[in-house]
C-alpha atoms as a PDB file:
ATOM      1  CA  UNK A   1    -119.043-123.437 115.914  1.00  0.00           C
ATOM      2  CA  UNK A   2    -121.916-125.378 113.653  1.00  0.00           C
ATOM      3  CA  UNK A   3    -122.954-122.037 112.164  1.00  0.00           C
ATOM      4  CA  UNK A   4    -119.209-120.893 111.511  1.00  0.00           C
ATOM      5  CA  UNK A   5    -118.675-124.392 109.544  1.00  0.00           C
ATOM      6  CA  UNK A   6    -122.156-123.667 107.771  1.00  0.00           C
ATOM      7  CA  UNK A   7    -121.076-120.268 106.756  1.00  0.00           C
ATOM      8  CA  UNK A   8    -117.849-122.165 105.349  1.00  0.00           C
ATOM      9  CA  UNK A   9    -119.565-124.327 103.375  1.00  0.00           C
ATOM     10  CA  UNK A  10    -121.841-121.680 102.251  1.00  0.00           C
ATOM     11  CA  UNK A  11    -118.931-120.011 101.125  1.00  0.00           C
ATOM     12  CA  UNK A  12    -117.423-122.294  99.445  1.00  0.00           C
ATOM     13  CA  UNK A  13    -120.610-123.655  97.073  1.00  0.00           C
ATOM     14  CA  UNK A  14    -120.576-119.393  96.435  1.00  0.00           C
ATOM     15  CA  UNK A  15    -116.660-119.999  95.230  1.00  0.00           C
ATOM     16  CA  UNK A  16    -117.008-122.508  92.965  1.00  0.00           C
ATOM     17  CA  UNK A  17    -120.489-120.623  91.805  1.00  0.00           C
ATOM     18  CA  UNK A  18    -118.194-117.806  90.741  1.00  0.00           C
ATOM     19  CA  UNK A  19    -116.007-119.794  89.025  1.00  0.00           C
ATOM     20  CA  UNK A  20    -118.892-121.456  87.196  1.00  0.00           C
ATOM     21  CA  UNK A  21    -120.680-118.405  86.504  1.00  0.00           C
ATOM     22  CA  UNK A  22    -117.321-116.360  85.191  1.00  0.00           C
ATOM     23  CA  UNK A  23    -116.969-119.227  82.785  1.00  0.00           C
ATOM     24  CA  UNK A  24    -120.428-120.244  81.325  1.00  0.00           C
ATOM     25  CA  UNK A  25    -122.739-117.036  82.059  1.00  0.00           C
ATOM     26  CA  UNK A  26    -125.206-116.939  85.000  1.00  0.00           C
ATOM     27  CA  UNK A  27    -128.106-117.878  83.161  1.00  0.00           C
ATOM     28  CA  UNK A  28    -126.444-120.541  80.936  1.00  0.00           C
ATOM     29  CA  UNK A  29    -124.811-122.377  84.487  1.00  0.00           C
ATOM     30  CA  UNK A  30    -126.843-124.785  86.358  1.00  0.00           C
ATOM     31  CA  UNK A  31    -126.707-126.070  89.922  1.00  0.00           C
ATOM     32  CA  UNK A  32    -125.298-129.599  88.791  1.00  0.00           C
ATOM     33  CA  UNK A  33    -122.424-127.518  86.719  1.00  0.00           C
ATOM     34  CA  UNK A  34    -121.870-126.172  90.282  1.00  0.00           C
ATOM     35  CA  UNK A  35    -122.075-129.669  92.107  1.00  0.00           C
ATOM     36  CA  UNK A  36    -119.571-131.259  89.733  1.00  0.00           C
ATOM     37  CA  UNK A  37    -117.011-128.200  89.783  1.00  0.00           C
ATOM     38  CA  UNK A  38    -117.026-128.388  93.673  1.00  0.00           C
ATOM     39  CA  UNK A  39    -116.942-132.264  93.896  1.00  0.00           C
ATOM     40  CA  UNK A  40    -120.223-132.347  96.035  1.00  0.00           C
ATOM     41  CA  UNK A  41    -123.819-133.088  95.641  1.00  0.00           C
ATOM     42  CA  UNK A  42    -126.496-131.067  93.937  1.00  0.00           C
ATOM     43  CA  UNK A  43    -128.551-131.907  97.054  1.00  0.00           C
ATOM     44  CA  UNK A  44    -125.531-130.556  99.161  1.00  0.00           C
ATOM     45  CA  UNK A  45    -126.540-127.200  97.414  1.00  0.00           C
ATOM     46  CA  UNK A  46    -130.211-127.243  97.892  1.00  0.00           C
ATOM     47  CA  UNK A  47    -129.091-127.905 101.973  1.00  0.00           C
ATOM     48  CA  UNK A  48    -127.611-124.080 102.041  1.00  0.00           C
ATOM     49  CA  UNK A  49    -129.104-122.570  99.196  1.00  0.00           C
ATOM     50  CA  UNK A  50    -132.644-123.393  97.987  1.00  0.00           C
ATOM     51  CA  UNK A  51    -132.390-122.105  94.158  1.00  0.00           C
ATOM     52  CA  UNK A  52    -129.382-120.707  92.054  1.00  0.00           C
ATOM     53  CA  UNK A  53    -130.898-116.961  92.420  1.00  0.00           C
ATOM     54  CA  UNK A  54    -130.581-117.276  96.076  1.00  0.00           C
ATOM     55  CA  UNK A  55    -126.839-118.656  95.712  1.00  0.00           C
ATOM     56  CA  UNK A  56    -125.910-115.882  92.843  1.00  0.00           C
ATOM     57  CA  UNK A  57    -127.579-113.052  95.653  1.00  0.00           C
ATOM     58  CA  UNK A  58    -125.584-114.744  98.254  1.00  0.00           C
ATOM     59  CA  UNK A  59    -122.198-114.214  96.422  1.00  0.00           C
ATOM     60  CA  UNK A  60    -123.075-110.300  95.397  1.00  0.00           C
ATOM     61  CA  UNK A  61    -124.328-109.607  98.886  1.00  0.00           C
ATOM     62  CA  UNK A  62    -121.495-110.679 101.061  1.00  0.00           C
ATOM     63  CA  UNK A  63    -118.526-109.884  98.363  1.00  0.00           C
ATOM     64  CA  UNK A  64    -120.303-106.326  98.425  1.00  0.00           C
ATOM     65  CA  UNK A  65    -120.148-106.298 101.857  1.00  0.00           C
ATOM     66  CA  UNK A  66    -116.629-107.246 102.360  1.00  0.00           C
ATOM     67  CA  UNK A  67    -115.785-105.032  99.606  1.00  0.00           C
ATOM     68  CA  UNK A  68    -117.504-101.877 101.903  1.00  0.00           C
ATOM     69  CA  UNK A  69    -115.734-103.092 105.043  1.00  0.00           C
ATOM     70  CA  UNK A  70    -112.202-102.860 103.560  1.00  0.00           C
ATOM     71  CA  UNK A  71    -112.634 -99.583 102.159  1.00  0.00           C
ATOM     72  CA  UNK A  72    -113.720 -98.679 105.332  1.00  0.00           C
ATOM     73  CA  UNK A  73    -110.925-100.295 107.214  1.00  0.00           C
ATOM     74  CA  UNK A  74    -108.703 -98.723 104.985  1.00  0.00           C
ATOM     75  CA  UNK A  75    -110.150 -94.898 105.565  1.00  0.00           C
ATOM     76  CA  UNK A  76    -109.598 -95.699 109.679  1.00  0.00           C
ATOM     77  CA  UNK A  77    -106.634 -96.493 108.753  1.00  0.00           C
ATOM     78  CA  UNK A  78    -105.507 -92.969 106.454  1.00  0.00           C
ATOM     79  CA  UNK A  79    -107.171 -91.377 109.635  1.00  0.00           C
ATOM     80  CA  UNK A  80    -104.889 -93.444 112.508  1.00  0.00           C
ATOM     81  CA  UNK A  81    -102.042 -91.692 109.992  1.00  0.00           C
ATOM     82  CA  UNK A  82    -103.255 -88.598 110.139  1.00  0.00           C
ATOM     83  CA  UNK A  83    -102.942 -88.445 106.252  1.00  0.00           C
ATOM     84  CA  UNK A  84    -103.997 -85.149 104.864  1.00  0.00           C
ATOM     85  CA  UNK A  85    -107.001 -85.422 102.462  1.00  0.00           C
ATOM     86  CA  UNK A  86    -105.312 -85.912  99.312  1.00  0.00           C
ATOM     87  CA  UNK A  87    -103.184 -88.776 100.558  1.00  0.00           C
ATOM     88  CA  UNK A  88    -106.229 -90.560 102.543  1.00  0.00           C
ATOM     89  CA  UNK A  89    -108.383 -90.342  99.274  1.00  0.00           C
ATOM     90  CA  UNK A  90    -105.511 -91.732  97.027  1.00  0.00           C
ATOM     91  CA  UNK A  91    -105.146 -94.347  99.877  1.00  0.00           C
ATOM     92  CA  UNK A  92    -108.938 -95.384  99.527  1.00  0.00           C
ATOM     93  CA  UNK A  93    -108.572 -95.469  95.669  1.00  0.00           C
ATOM     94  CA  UNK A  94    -105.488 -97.593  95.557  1.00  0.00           C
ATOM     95  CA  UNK A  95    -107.916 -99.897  98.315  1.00  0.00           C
ATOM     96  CA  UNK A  96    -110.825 -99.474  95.811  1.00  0.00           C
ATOM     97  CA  UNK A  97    -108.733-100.337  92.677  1.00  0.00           C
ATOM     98  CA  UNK A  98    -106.784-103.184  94.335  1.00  0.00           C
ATOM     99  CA  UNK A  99    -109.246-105.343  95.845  1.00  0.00           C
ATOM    100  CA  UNK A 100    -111.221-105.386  92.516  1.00  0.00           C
ATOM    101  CA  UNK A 101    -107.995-106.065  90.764  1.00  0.00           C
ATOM    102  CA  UNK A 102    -107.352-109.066  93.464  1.00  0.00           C
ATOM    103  CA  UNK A 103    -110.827-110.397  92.593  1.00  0.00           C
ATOM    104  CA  UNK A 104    -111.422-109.889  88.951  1.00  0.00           C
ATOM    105  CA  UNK A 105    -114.498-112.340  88.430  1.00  0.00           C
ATOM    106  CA  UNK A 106    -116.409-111.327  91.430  1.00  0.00           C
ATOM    107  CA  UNK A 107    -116.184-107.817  90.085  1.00  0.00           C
ATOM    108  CA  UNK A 108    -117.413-108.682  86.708  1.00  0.00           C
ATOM    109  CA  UNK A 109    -119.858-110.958  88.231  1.00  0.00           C
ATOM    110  CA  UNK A 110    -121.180-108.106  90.212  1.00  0.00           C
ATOM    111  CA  UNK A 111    -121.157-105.661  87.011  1.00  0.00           C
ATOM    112  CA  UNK A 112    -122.595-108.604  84.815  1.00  0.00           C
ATOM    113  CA  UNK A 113    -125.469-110.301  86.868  1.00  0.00           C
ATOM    114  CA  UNK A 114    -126.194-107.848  89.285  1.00  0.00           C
ATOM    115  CA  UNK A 115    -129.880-107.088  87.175  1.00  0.00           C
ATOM    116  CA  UNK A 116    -130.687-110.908  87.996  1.00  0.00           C
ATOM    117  CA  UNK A 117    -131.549-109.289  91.494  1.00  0.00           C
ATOM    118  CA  UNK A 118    -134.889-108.762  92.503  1.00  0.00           C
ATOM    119  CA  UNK A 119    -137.186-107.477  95.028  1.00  0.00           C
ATOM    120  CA  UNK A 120    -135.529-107.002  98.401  1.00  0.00           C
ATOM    121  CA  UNK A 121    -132.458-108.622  97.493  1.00  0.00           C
ATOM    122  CA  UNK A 122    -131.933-105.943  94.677  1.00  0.00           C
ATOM    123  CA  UNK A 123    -132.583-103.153  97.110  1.00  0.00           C
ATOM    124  CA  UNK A 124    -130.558-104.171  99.324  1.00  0.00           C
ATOM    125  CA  UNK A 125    -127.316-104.586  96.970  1.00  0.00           C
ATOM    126  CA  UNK A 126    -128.474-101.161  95.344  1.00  0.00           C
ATOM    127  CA  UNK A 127    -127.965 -99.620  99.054  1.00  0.00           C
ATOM    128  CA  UNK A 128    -124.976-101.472  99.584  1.00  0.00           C
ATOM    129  CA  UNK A 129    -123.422 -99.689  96.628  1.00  0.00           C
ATOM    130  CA  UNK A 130    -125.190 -95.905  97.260  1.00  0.00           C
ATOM    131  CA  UNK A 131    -123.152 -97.015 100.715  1.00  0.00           C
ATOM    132  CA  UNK A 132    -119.910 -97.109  99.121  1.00  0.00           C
ATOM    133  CA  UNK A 133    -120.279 -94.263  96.506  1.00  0.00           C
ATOM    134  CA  UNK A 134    -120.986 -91.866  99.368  1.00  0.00           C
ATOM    135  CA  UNK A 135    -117.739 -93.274 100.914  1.00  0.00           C
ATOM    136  CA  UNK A 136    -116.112 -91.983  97.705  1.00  0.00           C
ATOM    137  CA  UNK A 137    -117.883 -89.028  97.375  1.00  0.00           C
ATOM    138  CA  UNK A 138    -117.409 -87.800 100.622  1.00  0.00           C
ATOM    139  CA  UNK A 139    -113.679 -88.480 100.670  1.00  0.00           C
ATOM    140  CA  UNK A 140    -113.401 -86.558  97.851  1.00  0.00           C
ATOM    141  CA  UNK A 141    -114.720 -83.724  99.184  1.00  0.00           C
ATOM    142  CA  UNK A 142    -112.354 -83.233 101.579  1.00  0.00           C
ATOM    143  CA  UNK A 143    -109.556 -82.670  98.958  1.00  0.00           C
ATOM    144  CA  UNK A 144    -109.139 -78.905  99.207  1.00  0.00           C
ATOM    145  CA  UNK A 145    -107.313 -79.127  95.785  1.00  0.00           C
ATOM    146  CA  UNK A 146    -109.850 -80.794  94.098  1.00  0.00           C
ATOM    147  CA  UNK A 147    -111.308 -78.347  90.966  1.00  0.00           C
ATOM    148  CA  UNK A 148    -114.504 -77.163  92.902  1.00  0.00           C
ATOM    149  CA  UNK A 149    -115.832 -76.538  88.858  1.00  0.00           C
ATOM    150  CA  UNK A 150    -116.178 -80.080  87.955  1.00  0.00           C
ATOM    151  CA  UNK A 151    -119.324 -81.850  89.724  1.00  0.00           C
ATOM    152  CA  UNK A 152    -118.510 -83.719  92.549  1.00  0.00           C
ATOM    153  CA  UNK A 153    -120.735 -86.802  91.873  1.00  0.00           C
ATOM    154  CA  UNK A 154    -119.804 -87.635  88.739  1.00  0.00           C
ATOM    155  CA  UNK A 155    -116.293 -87.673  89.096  1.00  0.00           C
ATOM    156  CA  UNK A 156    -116.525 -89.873  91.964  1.00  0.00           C
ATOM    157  CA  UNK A 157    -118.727 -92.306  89.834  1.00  0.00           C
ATOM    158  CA  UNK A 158    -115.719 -91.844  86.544  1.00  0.00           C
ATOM    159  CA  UNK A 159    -113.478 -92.675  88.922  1.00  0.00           C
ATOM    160  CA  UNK A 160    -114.743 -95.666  90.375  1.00  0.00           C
ATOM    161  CA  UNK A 161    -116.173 -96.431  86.266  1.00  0.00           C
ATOM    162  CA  UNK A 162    -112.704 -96.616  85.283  1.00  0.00           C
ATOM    163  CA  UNK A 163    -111.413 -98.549  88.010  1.00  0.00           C
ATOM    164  CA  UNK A 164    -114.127-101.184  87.819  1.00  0.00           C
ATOM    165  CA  UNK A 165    -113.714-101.799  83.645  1.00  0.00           C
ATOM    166  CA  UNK A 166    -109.790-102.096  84.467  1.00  0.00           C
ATOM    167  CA  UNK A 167    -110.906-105.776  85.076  1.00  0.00           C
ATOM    168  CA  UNK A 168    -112.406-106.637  81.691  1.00  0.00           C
ATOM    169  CA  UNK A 169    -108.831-106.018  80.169  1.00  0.00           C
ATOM    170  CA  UNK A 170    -106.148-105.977  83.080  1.00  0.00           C
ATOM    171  CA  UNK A 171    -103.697-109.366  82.923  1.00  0.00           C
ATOM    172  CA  UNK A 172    -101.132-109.354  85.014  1.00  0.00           C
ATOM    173  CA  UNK A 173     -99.152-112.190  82.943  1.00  0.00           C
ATOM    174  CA  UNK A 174     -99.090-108.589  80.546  1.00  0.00           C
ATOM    175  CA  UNK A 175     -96.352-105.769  80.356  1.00  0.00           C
ATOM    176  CA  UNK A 176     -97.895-103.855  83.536  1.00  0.00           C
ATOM    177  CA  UNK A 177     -98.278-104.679  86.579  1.00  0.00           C
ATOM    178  CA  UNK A 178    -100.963-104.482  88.934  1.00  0.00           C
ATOM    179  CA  UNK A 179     -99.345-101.607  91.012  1.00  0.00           C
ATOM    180  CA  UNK A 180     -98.500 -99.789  88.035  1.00  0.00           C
ATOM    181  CA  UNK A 181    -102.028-100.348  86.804  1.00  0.00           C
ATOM    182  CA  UNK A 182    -102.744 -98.527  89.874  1.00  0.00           C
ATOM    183  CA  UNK A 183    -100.579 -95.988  89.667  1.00  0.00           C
ATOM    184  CA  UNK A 184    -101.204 -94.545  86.611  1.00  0.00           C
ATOM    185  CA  UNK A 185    -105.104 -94.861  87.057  1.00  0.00           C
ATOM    186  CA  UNK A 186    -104.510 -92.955  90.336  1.00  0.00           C
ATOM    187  CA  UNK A 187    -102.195 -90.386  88.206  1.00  0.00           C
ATOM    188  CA  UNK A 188    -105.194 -90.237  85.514  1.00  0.00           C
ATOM    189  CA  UNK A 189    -107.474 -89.743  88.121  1.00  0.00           C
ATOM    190  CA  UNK A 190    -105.752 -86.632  90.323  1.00  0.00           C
ATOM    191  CA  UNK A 191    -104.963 -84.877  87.100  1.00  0.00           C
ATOM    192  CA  UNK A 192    -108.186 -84.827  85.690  1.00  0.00           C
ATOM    193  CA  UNK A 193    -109.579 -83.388  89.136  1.00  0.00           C
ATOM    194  CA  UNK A 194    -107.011 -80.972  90.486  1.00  0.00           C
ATOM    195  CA  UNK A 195    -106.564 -77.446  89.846  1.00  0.00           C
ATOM    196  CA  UNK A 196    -103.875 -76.836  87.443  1.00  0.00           C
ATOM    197  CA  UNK A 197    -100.698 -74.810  88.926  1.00  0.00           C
ATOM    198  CA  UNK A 198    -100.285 -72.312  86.232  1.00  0.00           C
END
């Protein structure tokens, strides 16, 4: 129970973090701009976090991680449906492209500030995203239509490229939706990677 509530807390300094950092810049945001966002002390900070590196690895660590866990959770799930390939991969894309959609400044945050890591901390987010690239990768591979020509590795990193820089200009107060969004980056995606029927 006390270490549930302190994981609560922790999380929420990290959420008003990422709403300070999205607005001012990482390097430009400091720890009182944090206390005064939240409503709380900068001493409250310093009792879960002891510096604003720690707090910024914090945030990129464990959104990285829950990031990985739902693309896994959806993948079990293509598998429970016995999807064929094509249809689990599109499935794990349209997971990929939708939870970075549904949490636009943690994935700019990530793209942004995620040099400010060092030392083990940067290793360990660097592994954390090898982690989910293979998940791509591999995925991919099972698509027996896929054009065997084009290399394997860097079509899984375009795809997940143009998903992630969908956030710097998707709005959804614009003309298209987030599921159409979707769509027609999945559509993009397929085309460019399929053999063409003749």
């Amino acid at each position: 129970m006390i270490e549930k509530r302190r994981t609560a807390k922790k999380d929420y300094i990290a959420k008003k973090a990422i709403d300070v950092f999205s607005a001012l810049g990482y390097k430009e945001s400091s720890l009182q701009d944090i206390a005064t966002k939240g409503k709380f002390s900068k001493a409250g900070i310093y009792h879960y976090f002891k510096s604003k590196s720690e707090l910024l690895s914090y945030i990129l660590l464990s959104n990285t991680d829950s990031f990985f866990n739902r693309l896994e959770k959806s993948l079990a799930s293509a598998l429970k449906e016995r999807l064929n390939p094509q249809e689990t991969f599109e499935k794990l894309i349209r997971t990929y492209a939708d939870e970075l959609l549904s949490n636009i400044k943690v994935s700019l945050l990530i793209l942004r500030e995620r040099h400010q890591l060092t030392g083990a901390k940067k290793k360990i987010l660097t592994e954390k995203e090898r982690a989910i690239f293979r998940l791509i990768r591999d995925r991919l591979k099972h698509v027996p239509e896929r054009n065997t020509k084009i290399n394997i590795n860097l079509a899984s990193f375009q795809i997940m490229s143009m998903i992630h820089w969908m956030g710097y200009w998707f709005d959804e107060r614009g003309t298209i939706s987030k599921k159409e969004a979707i769509n027609q980056t999945i559509h993009l995606a397929f085309h460019g990677i399929l053999k063409i029927k003749k």
